[in-house]
PDB file of N, CA and C in Angstrom:
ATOM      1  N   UNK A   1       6.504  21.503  -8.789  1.00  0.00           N
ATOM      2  CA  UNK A   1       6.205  20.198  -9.352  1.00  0.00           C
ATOM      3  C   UNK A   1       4.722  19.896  -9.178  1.00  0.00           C
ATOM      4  N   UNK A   2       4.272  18.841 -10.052  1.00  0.00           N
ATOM      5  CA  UNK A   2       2.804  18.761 -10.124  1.00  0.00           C
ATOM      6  C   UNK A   2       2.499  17.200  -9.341  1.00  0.00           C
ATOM      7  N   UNK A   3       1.771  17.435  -8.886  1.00  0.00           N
ATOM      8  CA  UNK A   3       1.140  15.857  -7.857  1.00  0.00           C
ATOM      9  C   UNK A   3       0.521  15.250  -8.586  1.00  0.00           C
ATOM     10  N   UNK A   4       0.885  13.951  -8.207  1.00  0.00           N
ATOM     11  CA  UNK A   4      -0.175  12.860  -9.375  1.00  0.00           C
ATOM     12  C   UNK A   4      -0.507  11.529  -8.092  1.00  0.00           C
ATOM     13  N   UNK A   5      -1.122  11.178  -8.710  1.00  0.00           N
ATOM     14  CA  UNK A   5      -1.881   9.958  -7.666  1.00  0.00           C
ATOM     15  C   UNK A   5      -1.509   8.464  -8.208  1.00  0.00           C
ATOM     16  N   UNK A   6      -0.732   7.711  -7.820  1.00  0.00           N
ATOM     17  CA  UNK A   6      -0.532   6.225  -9.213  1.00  0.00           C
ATOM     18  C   UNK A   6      -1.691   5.071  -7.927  1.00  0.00           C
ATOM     19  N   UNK A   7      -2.374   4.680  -8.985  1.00  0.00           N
ATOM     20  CA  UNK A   7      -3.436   3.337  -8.585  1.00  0.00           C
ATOM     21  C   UNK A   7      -3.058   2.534  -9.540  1.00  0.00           C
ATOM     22  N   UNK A   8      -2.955   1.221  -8.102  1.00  0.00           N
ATOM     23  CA  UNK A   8      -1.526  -0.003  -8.700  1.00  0.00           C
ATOM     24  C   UNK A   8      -2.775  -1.141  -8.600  1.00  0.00           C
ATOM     25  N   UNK A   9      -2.706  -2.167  -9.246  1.00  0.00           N
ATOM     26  CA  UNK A   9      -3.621  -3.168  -9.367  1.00  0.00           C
ATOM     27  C   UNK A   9      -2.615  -4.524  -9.830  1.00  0.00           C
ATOM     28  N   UNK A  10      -2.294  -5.261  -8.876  1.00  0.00           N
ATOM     29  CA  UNK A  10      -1.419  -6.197  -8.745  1.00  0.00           C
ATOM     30  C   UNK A  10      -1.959  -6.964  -9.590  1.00  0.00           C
ATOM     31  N   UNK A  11      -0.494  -7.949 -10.304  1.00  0.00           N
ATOM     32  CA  UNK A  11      -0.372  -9.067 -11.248  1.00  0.00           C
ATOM     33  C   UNK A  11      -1.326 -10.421 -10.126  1.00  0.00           C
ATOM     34  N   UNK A  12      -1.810 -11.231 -10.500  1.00  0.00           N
ATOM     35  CA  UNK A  12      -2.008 -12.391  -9.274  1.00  0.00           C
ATOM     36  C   UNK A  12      -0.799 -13.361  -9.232  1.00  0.00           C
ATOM     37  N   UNK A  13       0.263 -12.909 -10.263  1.00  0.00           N
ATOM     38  CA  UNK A  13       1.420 -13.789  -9.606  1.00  0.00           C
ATOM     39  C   UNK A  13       1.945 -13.120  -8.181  1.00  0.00           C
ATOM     40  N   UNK A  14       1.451 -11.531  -8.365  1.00  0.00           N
ATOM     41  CA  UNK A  14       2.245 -10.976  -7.534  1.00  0.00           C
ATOM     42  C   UNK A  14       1.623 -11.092  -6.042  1.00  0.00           C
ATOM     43  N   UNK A  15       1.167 -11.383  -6.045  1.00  0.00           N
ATOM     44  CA  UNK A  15      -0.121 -11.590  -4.603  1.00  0.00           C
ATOM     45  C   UNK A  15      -0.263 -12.570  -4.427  1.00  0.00           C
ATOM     46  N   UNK A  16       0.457 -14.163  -4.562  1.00  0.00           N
ATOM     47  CA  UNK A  16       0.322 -15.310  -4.230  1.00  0.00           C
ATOM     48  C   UNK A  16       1.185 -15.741  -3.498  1.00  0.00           C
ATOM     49  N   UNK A  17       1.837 -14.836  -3.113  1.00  0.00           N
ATOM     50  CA  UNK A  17       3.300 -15.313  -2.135  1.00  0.00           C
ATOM     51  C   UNK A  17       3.549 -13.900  -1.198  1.00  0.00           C
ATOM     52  N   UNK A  18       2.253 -13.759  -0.196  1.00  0.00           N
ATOM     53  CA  UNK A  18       2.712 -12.665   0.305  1.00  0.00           C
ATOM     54  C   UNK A  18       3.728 -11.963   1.069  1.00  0.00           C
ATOM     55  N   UNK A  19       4.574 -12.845   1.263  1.00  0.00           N
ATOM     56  CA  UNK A  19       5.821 -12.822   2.325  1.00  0.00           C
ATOM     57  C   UNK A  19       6.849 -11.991   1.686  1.00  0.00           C
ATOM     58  N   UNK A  20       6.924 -12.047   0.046  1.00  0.00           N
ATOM     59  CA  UNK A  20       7.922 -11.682  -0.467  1.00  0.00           C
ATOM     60  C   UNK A  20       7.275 -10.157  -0.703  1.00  0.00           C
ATOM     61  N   UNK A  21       6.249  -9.994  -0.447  1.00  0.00           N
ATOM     62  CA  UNK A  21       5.509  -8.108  -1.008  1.00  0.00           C
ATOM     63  C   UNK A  21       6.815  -7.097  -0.600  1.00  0.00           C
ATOM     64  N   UNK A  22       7.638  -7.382   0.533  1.00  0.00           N
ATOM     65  CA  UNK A  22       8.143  -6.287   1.068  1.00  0.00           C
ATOM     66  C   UNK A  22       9.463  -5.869  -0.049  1.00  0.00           C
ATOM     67  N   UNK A  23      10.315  -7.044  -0.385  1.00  0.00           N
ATOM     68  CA  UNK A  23      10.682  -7.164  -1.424  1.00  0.00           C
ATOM     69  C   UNK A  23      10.606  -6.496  -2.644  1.00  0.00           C
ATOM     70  N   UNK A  24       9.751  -7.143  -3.612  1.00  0.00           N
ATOM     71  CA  UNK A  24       8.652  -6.666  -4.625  1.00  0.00           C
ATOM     72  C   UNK A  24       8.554  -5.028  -4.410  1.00  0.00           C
ATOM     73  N   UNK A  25       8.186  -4.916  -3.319  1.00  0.00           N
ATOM     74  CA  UNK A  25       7.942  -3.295  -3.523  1.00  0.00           C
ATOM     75  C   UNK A  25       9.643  -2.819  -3.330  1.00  0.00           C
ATOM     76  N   UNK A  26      10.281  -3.221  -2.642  1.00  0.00           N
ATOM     77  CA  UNK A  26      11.367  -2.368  -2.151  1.00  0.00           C
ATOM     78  C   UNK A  26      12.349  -2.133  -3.711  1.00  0.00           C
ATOM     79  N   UNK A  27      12.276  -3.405  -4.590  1.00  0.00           N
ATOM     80  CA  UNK A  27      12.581  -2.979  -5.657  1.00  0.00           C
ATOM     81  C   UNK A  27      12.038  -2.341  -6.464  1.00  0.00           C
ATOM     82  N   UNK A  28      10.765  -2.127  -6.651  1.00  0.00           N
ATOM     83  CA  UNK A  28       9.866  -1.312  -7.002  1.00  0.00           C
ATOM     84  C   UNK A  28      10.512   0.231  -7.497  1.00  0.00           C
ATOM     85  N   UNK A  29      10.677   0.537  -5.714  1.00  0.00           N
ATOM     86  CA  UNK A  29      11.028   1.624  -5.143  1.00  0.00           C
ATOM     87  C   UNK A  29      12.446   2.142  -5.686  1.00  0.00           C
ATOM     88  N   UNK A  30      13.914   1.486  -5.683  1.00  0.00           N
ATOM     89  CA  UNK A  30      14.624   1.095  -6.282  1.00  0.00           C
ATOM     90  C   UNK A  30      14.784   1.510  -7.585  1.00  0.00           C
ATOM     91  N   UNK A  31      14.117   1.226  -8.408  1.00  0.00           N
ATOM     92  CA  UNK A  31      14.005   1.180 -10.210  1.00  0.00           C
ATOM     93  C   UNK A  31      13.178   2.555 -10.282  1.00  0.00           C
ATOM     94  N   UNK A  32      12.311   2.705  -9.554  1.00  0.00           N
ATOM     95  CA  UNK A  32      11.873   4.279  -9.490  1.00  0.00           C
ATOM     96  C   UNK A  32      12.769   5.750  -9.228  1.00  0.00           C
ATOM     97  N   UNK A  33      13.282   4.992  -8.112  1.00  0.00           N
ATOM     98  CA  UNK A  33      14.552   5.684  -7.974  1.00  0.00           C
ATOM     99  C   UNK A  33      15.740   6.419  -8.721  1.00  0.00           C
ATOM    100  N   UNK A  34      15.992   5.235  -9.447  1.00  0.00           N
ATOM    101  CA  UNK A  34      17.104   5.237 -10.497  1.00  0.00           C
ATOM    102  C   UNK A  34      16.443   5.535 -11.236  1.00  0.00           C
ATOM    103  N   UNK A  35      15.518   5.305 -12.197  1.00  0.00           N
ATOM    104  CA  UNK A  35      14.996   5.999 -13.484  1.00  0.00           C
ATOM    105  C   UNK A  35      14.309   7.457 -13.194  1.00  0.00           C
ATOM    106  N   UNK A  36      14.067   7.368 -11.929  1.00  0.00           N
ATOM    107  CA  UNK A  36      12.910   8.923 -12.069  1.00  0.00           C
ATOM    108  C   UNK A  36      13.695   9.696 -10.749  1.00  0.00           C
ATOM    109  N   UNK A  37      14.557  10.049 -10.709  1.00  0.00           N
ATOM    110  CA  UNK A  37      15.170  10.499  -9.304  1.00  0.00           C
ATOM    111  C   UNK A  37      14.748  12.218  -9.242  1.00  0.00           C
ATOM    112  N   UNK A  38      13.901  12.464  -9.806  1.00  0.00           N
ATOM    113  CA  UNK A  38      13.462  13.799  -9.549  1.00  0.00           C
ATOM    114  C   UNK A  38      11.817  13.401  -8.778  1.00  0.00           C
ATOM    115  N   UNK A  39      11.591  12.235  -9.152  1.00  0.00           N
ATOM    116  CA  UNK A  39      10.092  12.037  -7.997  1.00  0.00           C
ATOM    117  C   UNK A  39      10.011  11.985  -6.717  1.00  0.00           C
ATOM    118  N   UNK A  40       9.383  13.294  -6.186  1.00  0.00           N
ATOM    119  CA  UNK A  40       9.309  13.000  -4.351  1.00  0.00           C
ATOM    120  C   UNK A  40       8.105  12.400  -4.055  1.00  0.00           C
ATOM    121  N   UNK A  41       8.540  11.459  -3.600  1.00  0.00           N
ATOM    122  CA  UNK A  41       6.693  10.424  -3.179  1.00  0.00           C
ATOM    123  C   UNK A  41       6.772  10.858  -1.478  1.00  0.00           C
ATOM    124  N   UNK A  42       4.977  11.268  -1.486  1.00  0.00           N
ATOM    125  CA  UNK A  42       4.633  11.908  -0.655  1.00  0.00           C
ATOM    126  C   UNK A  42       3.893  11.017   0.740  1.00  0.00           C
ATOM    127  N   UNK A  43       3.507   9.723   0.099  1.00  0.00           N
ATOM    128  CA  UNK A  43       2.518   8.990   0.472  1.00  0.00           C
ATOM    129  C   UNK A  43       2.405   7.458  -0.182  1.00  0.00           C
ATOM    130  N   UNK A  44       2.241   6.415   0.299  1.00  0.00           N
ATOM    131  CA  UNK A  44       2.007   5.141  -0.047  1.00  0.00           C
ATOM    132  C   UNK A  44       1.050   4.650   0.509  1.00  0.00           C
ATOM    133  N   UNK A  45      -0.343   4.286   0.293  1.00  0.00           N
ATOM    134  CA  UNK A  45      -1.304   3.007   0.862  1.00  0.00           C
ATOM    135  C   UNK A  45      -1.838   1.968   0.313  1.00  0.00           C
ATOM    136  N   UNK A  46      -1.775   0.648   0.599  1.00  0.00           N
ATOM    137  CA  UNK A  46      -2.558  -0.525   0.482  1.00  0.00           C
ATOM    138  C   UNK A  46      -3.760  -0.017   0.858  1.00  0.00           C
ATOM    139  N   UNK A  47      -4.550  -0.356   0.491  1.00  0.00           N
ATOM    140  CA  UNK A  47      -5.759  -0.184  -0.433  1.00  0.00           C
ATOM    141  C   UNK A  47      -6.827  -2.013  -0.400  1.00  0.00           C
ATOM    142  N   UNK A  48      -8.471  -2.028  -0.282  1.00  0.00           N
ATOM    143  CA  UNK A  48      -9.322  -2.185   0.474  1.00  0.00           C
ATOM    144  C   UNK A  48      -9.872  -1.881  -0.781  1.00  0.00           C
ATOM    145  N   UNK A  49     -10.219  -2.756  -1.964  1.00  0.00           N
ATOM    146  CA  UNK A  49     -10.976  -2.218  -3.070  1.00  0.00           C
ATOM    147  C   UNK A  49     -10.731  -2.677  -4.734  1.00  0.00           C
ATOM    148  N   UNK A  50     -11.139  -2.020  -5.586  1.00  0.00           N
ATOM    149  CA  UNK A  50     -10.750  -2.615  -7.066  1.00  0.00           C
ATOM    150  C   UNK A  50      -8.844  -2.177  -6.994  1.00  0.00           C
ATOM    151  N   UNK A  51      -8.141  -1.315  -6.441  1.00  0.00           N
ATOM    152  CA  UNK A  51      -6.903  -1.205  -6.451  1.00  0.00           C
ATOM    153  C   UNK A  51      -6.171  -1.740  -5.335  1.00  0.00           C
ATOM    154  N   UNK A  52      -4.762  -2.092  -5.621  1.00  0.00           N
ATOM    155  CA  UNK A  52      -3.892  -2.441  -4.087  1.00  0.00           C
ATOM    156  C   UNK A  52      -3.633  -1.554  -3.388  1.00  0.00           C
ATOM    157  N   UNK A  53      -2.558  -1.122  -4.093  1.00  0.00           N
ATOM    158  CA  UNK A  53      -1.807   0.169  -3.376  1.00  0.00           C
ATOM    159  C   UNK A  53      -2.153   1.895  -4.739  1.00  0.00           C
ATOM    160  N   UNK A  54      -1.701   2.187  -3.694  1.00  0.00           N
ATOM    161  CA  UNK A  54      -1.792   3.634  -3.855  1.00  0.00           C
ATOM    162  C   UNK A  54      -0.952   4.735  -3.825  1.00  0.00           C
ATOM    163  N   UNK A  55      -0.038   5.734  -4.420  1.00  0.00           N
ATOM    164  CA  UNK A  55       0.875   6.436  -4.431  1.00  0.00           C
ATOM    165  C   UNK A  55       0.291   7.741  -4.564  1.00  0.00           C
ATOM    166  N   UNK A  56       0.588   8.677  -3.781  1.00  0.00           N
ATOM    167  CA  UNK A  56       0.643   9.952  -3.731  1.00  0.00           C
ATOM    168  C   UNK A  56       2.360  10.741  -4.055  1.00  0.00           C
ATOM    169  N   UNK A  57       2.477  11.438  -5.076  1.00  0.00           N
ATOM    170  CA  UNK A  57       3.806  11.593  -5.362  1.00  0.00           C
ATOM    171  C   UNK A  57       4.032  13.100  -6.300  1.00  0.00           C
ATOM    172  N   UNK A  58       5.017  13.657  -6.095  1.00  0.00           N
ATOM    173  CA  UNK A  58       4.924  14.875  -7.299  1.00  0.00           C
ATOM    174  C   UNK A  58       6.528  14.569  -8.447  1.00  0.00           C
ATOM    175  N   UNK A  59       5.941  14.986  -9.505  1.00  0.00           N
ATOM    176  CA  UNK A  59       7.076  15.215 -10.168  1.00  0.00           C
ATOM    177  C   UNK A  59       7.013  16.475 -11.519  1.00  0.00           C
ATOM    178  N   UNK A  60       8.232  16.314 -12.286  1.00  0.00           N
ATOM    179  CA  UNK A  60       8.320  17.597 -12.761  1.00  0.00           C
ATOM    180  C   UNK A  60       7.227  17.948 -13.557  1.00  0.00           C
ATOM    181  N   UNK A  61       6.883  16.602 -14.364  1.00  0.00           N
ATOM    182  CA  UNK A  61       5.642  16.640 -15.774  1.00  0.00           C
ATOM    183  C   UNK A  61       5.172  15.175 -15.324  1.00  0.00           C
ATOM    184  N   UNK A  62       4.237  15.159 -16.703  1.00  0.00           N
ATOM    185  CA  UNK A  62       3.441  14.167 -17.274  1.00  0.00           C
ATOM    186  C   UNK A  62       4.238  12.928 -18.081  1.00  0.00           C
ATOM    187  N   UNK A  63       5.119  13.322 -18.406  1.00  0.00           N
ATOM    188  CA  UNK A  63       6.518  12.444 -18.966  1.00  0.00           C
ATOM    189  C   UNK A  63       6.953  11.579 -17.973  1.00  0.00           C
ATOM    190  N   UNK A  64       7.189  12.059 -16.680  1.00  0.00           N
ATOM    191  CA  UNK A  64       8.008  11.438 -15.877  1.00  0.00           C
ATOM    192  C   UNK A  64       6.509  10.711 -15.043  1.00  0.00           C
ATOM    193  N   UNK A  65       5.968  10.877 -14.928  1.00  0.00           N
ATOM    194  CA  UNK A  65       4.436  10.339 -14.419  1.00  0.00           C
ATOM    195  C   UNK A  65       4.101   9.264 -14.924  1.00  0.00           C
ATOM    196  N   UNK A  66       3.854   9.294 -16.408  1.00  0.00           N
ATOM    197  CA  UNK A  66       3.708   8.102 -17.257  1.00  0.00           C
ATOM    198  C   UNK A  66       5.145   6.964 -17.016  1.00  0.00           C
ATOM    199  N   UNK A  67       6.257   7.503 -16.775  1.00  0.00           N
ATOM    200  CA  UNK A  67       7.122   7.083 -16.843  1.00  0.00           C
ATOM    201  C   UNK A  67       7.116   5.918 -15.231  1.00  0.00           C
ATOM    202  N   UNK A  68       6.892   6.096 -14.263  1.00  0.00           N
ATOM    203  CA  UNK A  68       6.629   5.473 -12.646  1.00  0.00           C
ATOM    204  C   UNK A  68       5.310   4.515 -13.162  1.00  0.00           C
ATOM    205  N   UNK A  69       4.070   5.059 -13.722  1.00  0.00           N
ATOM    206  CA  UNK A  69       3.172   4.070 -14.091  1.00  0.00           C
ATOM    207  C   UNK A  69       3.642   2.744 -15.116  1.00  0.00           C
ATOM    208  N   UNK A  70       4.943   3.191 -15.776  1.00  0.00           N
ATOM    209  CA  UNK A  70       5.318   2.287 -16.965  1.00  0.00           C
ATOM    210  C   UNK A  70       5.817   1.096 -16.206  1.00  0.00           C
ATOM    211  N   UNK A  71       7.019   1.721 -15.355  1.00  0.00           N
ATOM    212  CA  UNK A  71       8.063   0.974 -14.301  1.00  0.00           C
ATOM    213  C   UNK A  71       7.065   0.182 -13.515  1.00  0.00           C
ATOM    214  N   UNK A  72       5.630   0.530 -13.033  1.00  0.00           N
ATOM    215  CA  UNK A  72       4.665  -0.370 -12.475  1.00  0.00           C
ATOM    216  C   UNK A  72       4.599  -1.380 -13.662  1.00  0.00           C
ATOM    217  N   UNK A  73       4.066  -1.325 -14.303  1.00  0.00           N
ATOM    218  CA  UNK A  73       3.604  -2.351 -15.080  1.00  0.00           C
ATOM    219  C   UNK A  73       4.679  -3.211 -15.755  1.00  0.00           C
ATOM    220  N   UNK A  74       5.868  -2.709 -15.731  1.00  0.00           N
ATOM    221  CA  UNK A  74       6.846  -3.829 -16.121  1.00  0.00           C
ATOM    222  C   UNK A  74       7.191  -4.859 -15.233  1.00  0.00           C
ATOM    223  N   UNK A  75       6.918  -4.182 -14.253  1.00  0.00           N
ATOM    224  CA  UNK A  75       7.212  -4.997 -13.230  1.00  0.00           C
ATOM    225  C   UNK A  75       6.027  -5.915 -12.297  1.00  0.00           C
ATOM    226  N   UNK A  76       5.020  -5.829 -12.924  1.00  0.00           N
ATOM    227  CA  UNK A  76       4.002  -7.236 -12.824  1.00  0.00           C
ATOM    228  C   UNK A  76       3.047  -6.765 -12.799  1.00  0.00           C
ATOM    229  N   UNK A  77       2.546  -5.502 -12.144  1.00  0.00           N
ATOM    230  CA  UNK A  77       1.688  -4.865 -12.288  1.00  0.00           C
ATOM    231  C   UNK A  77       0.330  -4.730 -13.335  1.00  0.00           C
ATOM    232  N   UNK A  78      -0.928  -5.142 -13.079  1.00  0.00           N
ATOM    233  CA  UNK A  78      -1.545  -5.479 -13.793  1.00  0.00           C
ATOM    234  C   UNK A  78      -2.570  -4.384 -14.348  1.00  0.00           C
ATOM    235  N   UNK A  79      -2.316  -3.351 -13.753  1.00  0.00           N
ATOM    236  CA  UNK A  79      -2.761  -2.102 -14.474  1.00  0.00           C
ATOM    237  C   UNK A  79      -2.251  -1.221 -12.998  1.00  0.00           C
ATOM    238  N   UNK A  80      -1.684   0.073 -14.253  1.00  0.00           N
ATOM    239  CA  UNK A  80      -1.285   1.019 -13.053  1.00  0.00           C
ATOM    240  C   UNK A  80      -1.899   2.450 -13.746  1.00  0.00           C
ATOM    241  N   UNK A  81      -2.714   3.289 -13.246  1.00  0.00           N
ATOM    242  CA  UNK A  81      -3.440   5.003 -13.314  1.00  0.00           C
ATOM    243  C   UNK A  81      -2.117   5.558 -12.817  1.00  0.00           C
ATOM    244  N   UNK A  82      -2.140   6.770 -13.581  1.00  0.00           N
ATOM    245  CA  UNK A  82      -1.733   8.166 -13.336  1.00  0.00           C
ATOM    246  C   UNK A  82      -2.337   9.129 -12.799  1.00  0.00           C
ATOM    247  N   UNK A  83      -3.067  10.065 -12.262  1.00  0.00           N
ATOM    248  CA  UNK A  83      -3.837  10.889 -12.456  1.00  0.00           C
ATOM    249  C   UNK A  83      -3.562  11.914 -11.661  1.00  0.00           C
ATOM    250  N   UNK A  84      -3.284  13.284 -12.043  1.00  0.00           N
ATOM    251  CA  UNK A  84      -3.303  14.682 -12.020  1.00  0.00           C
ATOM    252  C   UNK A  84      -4.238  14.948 -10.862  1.00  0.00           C
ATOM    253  N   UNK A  85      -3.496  15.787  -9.657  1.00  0.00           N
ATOM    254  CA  UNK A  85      -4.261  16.064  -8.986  1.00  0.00           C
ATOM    255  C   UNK A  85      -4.119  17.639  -8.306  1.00  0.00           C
ATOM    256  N   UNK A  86      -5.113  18.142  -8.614  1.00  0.00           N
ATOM    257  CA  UNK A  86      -5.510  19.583  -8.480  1.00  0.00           C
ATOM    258  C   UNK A  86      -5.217  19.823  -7.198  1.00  0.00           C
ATOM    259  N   UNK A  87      -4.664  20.869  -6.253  1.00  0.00           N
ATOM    260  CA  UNK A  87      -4.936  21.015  -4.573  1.00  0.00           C
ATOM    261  C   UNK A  87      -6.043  21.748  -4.664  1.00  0.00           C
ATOM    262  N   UNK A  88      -6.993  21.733  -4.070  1.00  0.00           N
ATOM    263  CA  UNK A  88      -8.291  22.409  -4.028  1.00  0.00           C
ATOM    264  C   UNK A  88      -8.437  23.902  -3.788  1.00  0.00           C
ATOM    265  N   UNK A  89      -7.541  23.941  -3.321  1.00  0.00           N
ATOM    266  CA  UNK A  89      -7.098  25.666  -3.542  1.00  0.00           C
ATOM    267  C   UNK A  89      -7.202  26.474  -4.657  1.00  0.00           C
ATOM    268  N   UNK A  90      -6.026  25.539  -5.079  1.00  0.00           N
ATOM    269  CA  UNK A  90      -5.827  26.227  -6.964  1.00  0.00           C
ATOM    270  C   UNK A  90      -7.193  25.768  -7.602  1.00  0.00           C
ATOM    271  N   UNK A  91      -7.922  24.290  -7.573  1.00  0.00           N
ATOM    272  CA  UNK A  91      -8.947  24.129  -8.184  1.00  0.00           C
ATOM    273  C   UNK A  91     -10.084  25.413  -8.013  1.00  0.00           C
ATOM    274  N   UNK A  92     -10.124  26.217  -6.731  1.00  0.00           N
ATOM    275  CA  UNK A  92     -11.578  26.658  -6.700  1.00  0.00           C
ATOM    276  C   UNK A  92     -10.573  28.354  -7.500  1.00  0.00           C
ATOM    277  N   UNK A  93      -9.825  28.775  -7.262  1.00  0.00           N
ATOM    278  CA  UNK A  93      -9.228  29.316  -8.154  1.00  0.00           C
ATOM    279  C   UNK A  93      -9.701  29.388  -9.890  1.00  0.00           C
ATOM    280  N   UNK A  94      -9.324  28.131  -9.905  1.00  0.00           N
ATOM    281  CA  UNK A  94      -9.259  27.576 -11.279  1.00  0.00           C
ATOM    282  C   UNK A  94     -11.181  28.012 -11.833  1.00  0.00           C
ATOM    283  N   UNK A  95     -11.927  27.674 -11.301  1.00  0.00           N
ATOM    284  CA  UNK A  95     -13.367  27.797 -11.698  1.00  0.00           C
ATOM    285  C   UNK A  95     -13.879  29.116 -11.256  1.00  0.00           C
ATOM    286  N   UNK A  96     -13.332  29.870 -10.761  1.00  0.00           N
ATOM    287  CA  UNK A  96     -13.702  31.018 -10.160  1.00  0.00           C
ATOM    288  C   UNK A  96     -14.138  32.074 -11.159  1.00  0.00           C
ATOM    289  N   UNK A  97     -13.976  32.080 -12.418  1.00  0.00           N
ATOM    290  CA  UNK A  97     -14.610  32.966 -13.772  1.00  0.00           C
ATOM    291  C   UNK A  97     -15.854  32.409 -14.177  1.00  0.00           C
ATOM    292  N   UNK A  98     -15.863  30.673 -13.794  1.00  0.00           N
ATOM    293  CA  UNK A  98     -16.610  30.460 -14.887  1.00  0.00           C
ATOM    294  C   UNK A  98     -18.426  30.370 -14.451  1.00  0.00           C
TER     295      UNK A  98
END
């Protein structure tokens, strides 16, 4: 499976009532679950910056990737990234002809 990175950038409805975050995410988690049950998430951080949180996660494709970024944003999310991430291994691999 291929690793992808999701950068979550909260709704400001969703950040005005912080008590309920644990919530919010746990269903999150939940609906990810059930729609994408082939995603192993590797990693979660709140985040110190233009993003909130942060997901480190692998799944089968780019289908199902787009698909966890979608489930972010339906769910209040005010912009959620995908992005493909190389292990540096295979990357220096990868450039090693050129």
């Amino acid at each position: 499976m291929a690793t992808y990175i999701l950068a979550t950038k909260l709704s400001p409805e969703l950040t005005r009532d912080l008590k309920k975050r644990a919530e919010i995410g746990r269903q999150w988690m939940e609906r990810v679950k059930k729609d994408c049950p082939e995603v192993k998430f590797i990693a979660h951080y709140a985040l110190l910056g233009p993003y909130d949180f942060i997901d480190i996660y692998e799944a089968p494709n780019e289908e199902v990737a787009a698909k966890v970024s979608m489930i972010s944003l339906s769910g209040g999310a005010l912009t959620a990234e995908s992005w493909t991430a190389i292990p540096y291994k295979r990357f220096l691999e990868l450039i090693k002809d050129l």
